[in-house]
Protein backbone atom coordinates (compact mmCIF):
# COMPACT_ATOMS: atom_id res chain seq x y z
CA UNK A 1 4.77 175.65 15.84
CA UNK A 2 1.28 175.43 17.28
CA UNK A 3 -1.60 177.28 16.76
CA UNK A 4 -0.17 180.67 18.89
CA UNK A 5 2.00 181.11 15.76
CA UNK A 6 2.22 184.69 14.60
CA UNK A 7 3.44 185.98 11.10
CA UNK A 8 5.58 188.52 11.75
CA UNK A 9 3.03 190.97 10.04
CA UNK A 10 0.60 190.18 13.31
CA UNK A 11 3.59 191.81 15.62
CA UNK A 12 3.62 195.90 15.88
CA UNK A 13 7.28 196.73 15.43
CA UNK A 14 7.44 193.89 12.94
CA UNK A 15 4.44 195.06 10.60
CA UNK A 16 6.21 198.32 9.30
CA UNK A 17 8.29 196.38 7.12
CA UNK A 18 8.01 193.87 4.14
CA UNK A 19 10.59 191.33 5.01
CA UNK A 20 9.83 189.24 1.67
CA UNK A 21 11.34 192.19 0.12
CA UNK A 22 14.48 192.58 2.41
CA UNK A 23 17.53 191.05 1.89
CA UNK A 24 19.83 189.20 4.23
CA UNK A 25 23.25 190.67 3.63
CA UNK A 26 25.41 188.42 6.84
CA UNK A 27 24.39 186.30 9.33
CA UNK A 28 26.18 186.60 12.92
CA UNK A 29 26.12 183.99 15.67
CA UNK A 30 27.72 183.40 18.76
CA UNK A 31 26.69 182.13 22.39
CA UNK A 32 23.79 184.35 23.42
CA UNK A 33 23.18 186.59 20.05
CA UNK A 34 22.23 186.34 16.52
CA UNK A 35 22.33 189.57 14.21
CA UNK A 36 21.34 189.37 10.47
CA UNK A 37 22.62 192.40 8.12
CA UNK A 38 19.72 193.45 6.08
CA UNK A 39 18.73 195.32 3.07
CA UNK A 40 14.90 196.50 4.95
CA UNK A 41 12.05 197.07 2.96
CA UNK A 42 9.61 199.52 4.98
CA UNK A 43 6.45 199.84 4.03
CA UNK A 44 4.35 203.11 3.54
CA UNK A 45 3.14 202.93 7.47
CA UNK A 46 7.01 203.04 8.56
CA UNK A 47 8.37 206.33 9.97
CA UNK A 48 11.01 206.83 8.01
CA UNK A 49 9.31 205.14 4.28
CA UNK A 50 10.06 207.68 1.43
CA UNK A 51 8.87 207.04 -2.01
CA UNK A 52 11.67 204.85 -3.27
CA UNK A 53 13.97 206.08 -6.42
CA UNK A 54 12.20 204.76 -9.75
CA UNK A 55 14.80 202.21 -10.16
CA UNK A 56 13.20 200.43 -6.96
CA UNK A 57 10.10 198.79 -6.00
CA UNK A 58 10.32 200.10 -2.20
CA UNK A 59 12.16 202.29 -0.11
CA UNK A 60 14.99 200.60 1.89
CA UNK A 61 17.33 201.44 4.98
CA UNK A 62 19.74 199.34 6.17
CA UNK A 63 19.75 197.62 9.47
CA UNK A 64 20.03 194.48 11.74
CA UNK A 65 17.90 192.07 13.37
CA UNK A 66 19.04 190.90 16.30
CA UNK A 67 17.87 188.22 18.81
CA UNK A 68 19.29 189.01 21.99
CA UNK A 69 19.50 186.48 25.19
CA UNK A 70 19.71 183.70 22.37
CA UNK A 71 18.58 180.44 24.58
CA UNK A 72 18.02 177.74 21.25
CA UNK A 73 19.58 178.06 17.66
CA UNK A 74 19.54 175.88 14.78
CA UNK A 75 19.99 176.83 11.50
CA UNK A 76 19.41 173.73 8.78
CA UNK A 77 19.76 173.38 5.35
CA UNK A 78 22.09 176.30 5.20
CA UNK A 79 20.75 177.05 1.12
CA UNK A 80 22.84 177.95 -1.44
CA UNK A 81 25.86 179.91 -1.61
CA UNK A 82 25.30 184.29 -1.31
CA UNK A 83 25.08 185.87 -5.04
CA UNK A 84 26.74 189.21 -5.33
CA UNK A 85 24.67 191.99 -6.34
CA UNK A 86 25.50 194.57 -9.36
CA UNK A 87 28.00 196.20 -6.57
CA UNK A 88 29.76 193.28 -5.55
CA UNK A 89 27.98 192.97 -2.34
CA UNK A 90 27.02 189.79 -0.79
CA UNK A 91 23.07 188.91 -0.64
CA UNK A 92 22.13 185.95 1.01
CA UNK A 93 18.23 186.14 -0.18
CA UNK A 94 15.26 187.14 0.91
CA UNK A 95 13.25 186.36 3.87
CA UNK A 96 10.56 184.25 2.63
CA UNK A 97 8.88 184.09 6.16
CA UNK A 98 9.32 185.10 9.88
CA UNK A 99 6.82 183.47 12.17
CA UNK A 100 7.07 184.11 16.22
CA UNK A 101 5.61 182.14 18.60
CA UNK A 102 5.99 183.40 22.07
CA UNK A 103 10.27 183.42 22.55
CA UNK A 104 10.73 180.78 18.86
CA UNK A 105 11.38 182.70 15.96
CA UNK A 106 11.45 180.74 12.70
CA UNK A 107 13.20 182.86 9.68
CA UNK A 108 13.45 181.05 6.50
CA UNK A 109 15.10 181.94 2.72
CA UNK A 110 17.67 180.93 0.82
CA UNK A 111 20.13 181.07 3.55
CA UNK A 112 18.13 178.00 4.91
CA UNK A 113 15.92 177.69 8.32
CA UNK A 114 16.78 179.46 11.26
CA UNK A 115 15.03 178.49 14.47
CA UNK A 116 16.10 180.81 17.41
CA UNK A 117 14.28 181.08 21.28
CA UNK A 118 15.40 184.23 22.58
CA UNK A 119 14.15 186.80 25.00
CA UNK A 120 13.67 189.31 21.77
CA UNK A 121 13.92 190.31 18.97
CA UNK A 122 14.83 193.99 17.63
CA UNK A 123 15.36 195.68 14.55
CA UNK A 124 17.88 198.62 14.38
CA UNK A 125 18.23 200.72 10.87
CA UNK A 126 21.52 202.56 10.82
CA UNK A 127 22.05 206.20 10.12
């Protein structure tokens, strides 16, 4: 990535959320789309950030990234197998960085690299 790389902390709807804190919970691809499951992190500038329960460090929602209009994807060195949390749910990791450049998204964690070019990227909490 060249020097009109972005850390996904530089991009508005991005910023309201501390994805080194989030957890990928499945990873979906097929031609066209990609949609992670994650465990979001928002931070205190995030419409919906409470002060999280004393057991946590932040205050989380659940929701999805997806890359829609997927064009490029390759995902290498595919990490190490999920760990199950204390409720028997799968976790994947953390994202240790997201960096956009134009239509590239980079993601990297444990679940490995995953380099996507796609028309865009949204994130969608559920209810």
């Amino acid at each position: 990535m060249g020097s009109g790389v972005n850390d996904y902390r530089e991009v508005g709807r991005l910023a309201v959320y501390h994805l080194e804190e989030s957890y990928i919970l499945d990873i979906q691809a097929r031609p066209g789309f990609l949609a992670c499951e994650v465990d979001l992190a928002l931070n205190a500038d995030h419409p919906l950030h409470k002060p999280p329960p004393p057991e946590e460090r932040h205050c989380y929602r659940r929701g999805r990234l997806e890359f829609s209009q997927v064009r490029d994807l390759h995902w290498v060195d595919q990490g190490t197998p999920p760990a199950k949390d204390a409720t028997g749910e799968v976790d994947y990791g953390s994202i240790d960085s997201l960096e956009v450049e134009g239509h590239l998204y980079v993601m990297t964690g444990d679940f490995g690299r995953i380099s996507v070019t796609a028309s865009n990227l949204s994130i969608r909490l559920h209810d």
